[in-house]
Protein backbone atom coordinates (compact mmCIF):
# COMPACT_ATOMS: atom_id res chain seq x y z
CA UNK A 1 141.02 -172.18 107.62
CA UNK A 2 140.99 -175.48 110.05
CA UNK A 3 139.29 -178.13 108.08
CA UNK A 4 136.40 -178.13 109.79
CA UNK A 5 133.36 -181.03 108.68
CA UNK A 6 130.93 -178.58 106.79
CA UNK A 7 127.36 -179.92 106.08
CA UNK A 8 124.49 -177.95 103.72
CA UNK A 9 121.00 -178.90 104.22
CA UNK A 10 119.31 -177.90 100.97
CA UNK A 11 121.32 -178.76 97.57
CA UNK A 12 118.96 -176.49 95.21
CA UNK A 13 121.16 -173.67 93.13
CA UNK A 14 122.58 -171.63 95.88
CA UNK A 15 123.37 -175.17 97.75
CA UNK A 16 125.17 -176.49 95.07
CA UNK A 17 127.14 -173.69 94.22
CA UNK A 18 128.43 -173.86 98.25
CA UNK A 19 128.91 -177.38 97.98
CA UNK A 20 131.35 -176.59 94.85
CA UNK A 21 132.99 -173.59 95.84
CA UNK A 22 133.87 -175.47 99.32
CA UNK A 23 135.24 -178.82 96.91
CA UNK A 24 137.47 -176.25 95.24
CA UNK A 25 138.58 -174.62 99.00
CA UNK A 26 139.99 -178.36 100.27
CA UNK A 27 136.45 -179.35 102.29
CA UNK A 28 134.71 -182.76 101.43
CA UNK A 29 131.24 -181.17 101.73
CA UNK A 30 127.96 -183.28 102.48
CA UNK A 31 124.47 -182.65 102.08
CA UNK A 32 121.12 -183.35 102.16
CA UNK A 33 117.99 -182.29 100.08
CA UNK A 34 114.40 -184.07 99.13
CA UNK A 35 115.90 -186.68 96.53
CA UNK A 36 118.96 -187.46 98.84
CA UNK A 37 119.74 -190.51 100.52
CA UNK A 38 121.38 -188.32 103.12
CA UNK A 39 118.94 -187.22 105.57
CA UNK A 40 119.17 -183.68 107.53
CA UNK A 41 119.64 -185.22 110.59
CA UNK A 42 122.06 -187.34 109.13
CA UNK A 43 124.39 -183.85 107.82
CA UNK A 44 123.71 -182.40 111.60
CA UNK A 45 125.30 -185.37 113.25
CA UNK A 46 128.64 -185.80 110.78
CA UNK A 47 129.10 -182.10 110.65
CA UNK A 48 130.90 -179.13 112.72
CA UNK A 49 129.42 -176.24 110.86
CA UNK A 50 126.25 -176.91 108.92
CA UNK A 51 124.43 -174.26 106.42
CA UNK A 52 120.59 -173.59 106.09
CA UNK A 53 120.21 -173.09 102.17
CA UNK A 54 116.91 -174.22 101.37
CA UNK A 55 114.20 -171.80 100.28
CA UNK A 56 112.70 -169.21 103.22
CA UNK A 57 109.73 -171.14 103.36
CA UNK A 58 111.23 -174.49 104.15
CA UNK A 59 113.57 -172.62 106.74
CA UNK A 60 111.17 -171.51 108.96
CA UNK A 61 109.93 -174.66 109.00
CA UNK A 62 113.30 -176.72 109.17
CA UNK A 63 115.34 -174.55 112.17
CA UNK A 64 112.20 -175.22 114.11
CA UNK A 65 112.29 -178.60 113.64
CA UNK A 66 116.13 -179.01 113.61
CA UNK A 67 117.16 -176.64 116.47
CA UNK A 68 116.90 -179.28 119.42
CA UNK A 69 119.19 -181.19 117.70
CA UNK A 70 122.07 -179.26 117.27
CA UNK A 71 124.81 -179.04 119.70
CA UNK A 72 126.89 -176.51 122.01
CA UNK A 73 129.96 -176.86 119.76
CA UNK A 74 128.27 -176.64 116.21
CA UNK A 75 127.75 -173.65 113.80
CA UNK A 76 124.92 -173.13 112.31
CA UNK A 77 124.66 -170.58 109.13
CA UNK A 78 121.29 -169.98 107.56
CA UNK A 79 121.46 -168.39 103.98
CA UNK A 80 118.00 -167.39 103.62
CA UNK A 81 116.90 -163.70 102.17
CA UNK A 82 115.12 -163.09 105.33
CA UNK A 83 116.14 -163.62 108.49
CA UNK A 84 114.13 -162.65 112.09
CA UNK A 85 112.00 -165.75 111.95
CA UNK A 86 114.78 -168.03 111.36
CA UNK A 87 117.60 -166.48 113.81
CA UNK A 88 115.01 -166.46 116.28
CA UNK A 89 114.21 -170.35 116.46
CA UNK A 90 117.82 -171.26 115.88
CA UNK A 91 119.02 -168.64 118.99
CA UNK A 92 116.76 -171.31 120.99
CA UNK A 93 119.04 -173.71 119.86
CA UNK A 94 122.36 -174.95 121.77
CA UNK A 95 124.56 -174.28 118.72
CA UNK A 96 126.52 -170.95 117.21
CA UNK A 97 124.29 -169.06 114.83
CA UNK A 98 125.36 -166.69 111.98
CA UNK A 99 124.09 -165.93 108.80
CA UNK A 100 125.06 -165.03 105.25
CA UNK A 101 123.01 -163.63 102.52
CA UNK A 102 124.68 -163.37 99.07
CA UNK A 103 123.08 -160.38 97.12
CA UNK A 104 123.21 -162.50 94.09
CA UNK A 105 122.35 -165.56 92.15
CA UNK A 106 125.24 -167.84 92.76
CA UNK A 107 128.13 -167.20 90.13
CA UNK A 108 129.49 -170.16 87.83
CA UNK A 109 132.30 -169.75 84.90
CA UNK A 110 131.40 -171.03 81.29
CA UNK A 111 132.85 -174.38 82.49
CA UNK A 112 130.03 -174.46 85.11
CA UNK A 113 132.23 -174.12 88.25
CA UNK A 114 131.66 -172.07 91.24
CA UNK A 115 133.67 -169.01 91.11
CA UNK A 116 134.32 -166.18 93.69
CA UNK A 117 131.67 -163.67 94.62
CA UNK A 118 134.47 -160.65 93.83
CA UNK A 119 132.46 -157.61 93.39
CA UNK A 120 129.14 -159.00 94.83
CA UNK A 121 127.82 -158.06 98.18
CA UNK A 122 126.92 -160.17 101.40
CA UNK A 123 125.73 -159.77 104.24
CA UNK A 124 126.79 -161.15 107.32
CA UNK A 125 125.57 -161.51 110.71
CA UNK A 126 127.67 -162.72 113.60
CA UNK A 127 124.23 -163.56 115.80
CA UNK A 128 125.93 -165.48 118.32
CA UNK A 129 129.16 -167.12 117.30
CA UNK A 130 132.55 -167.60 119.75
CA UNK A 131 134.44 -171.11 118.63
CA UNK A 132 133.60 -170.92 114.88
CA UNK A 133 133.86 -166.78 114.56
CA UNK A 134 137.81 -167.04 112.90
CA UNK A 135 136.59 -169.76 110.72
CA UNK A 136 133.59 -167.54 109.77
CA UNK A 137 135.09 -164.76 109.05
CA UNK A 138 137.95 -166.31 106.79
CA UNK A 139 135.47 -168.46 104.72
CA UNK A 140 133.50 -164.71 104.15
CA UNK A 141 137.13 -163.67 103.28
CA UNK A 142 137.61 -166.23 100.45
CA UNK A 143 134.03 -165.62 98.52
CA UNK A 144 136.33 -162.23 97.60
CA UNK A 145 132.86 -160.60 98.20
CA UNK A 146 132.01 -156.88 99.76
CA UNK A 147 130.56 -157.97 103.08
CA UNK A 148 128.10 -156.21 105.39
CA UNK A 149 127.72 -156.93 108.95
CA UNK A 150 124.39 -156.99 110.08
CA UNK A 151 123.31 -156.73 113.77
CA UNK A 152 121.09 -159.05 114.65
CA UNK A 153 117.18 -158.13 113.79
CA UNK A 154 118.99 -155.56 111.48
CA UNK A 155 119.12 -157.47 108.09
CA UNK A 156 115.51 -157.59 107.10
CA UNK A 157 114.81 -153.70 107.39
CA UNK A 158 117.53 -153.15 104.83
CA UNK A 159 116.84 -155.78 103.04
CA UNK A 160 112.74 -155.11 103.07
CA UNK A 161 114.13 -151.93 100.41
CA UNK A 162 116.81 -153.55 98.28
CA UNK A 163 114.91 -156.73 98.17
CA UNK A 164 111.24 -156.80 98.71
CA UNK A 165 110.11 -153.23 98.02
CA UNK A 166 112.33 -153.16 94.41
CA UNK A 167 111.17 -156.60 93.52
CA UNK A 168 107.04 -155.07 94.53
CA UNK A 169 107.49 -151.87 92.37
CA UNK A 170 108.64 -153.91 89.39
CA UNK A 171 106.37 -156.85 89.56
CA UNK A 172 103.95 -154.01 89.53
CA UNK A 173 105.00 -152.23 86.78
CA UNK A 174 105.56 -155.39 84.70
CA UNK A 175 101.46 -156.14 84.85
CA UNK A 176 100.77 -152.26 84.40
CA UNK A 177 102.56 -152.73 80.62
CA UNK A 178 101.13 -156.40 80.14
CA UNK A 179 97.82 -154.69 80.61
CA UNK A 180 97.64 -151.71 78.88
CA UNK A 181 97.75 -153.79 75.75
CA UNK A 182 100.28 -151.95 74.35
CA UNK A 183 102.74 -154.48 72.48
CA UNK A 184 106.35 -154.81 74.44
CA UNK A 185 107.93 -154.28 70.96
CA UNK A 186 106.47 -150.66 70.83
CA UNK A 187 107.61 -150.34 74.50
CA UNK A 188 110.72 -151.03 73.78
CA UNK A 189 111.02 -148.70 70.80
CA UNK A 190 110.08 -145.54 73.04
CA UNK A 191 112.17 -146.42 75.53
CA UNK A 192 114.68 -143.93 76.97
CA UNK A 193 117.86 -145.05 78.17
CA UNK A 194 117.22 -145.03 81.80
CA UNK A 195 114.28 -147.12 80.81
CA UNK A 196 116.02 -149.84 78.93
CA UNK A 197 117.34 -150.69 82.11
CA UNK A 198 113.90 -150.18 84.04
CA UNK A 199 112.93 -153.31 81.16
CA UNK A 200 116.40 -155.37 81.43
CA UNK A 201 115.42 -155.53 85.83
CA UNK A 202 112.36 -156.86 84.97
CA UNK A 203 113.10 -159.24 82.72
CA UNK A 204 116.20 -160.43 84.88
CA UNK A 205 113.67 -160.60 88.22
CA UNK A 206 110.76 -162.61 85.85
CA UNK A 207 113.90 -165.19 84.79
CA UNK A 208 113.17 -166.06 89.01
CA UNK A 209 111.28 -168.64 90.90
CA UNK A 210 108.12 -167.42 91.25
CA UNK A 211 108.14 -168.73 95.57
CA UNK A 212 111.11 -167.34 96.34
CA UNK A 213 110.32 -164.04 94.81
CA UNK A 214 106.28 -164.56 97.29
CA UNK A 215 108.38 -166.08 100.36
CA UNK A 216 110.62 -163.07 100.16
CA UNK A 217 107.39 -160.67 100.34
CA UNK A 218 105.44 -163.24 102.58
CA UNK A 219 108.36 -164.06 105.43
CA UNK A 220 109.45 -160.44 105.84
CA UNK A 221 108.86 -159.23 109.30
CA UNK A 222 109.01 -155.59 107.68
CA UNK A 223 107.18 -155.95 104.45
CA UNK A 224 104.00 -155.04 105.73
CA UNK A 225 105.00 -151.80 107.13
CA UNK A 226 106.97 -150.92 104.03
CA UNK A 227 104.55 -151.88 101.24
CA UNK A 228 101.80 -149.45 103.65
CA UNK A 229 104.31 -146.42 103.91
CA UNK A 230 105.41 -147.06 99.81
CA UNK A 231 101.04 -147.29 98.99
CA UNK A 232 100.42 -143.86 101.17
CA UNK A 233 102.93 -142.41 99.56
CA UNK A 234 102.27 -143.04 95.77
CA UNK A 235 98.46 -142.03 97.24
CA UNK A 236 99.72 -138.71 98.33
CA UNK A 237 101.93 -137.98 95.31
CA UNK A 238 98.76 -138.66 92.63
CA UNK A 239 96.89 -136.57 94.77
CA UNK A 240 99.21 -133.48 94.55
CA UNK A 241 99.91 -134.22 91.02
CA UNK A 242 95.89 -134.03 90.27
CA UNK A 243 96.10 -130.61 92.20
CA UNK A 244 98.56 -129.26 91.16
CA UNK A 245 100.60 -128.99 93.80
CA UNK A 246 103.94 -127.96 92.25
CA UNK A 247 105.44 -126.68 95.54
CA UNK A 248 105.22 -130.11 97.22
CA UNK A 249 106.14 -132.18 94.44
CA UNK A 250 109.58 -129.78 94.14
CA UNK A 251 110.12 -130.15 97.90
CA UNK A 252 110.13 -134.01 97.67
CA UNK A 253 112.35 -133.59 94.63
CA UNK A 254 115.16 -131.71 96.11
CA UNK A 255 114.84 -133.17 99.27
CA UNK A 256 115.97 -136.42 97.29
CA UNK A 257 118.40 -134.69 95.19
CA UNK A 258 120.38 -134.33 98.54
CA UNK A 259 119.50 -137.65 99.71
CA UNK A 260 121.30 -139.17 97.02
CA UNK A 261 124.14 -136.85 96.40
CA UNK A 262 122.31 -134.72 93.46
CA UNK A 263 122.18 -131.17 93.06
């Protein structure tokens, strides 16, 4: 890759482990966050390609403020779990625009340094890139990751299920236990296998920042629609349960059964 100057605005985990995994690639990487002397505008100015990892909420904000400041010949790459918002002010910008999602928290060795994302998947979107697109694509390359391509306006359907909707159904189902009083130990003890790992999720999403796991809900253009469709349906399946409405509920079955390669 040509060496371009790479700047990240936004130096909380997934920031940092950029910053380090560039280090470790042969970049001198700069930055900026809230306790920085380095300003935004500062990592705009001394930088070719610059990268947008700061929480969603913050990005809305920030690529509206920072878009009529960046440049015909800069790259900009936001890293945020939700996208149409933020592609569309920084599209209104001068500069290249792509973005990268990585499907994971960001991956450190027992030494604490960044490490590949082999076996992880991103997704990429190539929203309007020309100059930088080689440099893209071999810095994608070298994470060692699966990557997607997402067309533009694409990512936050997809994402709206793997994301938003799993995160909703087991945020939900997390209070549902809490509530029914019954003690997590006893839980636990008549859990089947399947729901061992139902419990391990949880506890994995509730070791999260509380925001990011609200922005991701808040900021996506498709939540709404998706959380309406998911309530009508679990409205429609208690109904048919309550009368007894066996044909239905084995329709729906096999009809998934196929769906996801079953029977």
């Amino acid at each position: 890759m040509n060496r371009e100057r790479v700047g990240i605005i936004g130096l909380g985990k997934l920031g940092m482990w950029l910053f380090d995994f560039l280090k470790k690639s042969g970049y001198t990487p700069i930055g900026s966050d809230m306790k920085t002397a380095m300003t935004n505008e500062q990592v705009i100015a001394r930088s070719d390609v610059i990268f947008l990892a700061t929480p969603i909420s913050t990005a809305v904000t920030l690529s509206r403020k920072l878009a009529p400041r960046l440049k015909k010949d800069q790259l900009v790459v936001y890293m945020t779990s939700v996208r149409d918002r933020i592609a569309k002010e920084l599209l209104g910008s001068k500069a290249e625009v792509a973005g990268m999602h990585v499907m994971c928290r960001p991956l450190r060795n027992s030494e604490g340094e960044a490490v590949s994302l082999a076996g992880e998947n991103v997704v990429a979107s190539f929203d309007r890139i020309e100059c930088h697109r080689e440099w893209f694509e071999a810095l994608l390359a070298s994470t060692e990751a699966s990557i997607a391509i997402a067309k533009l306006y694409q990512h936050d359907g997809a994402a709206g299920i793997t994301q938003l909707i799993e995160q909703q159904q087991h945020l939900i189902l997390a209070t549902l236990i809490r509530q029914t009083g019954i003690p997590l130990s006893t839980i636990k003890s008549y859990a089947t296998p399947l729901f061992r790992k139902t419990l391990e999720v949880i506890e994995r999403l509730l070791q999260n920042d509380p925001d990011l796991c609200f922005d991701i809900q808040h900021y996506n253009g498709c939540g709404r629609g998706l959380r309406e469709m998911l309530i009508t349906k679990a409205v429609r399946f208690n109904e048919g349960i309550i009368a007894g409405d066996r044909e239905s509920f084995r329709r729906e079955f096999v009809a998934n059964q196929k769906y996801f390669g079953g029977k």
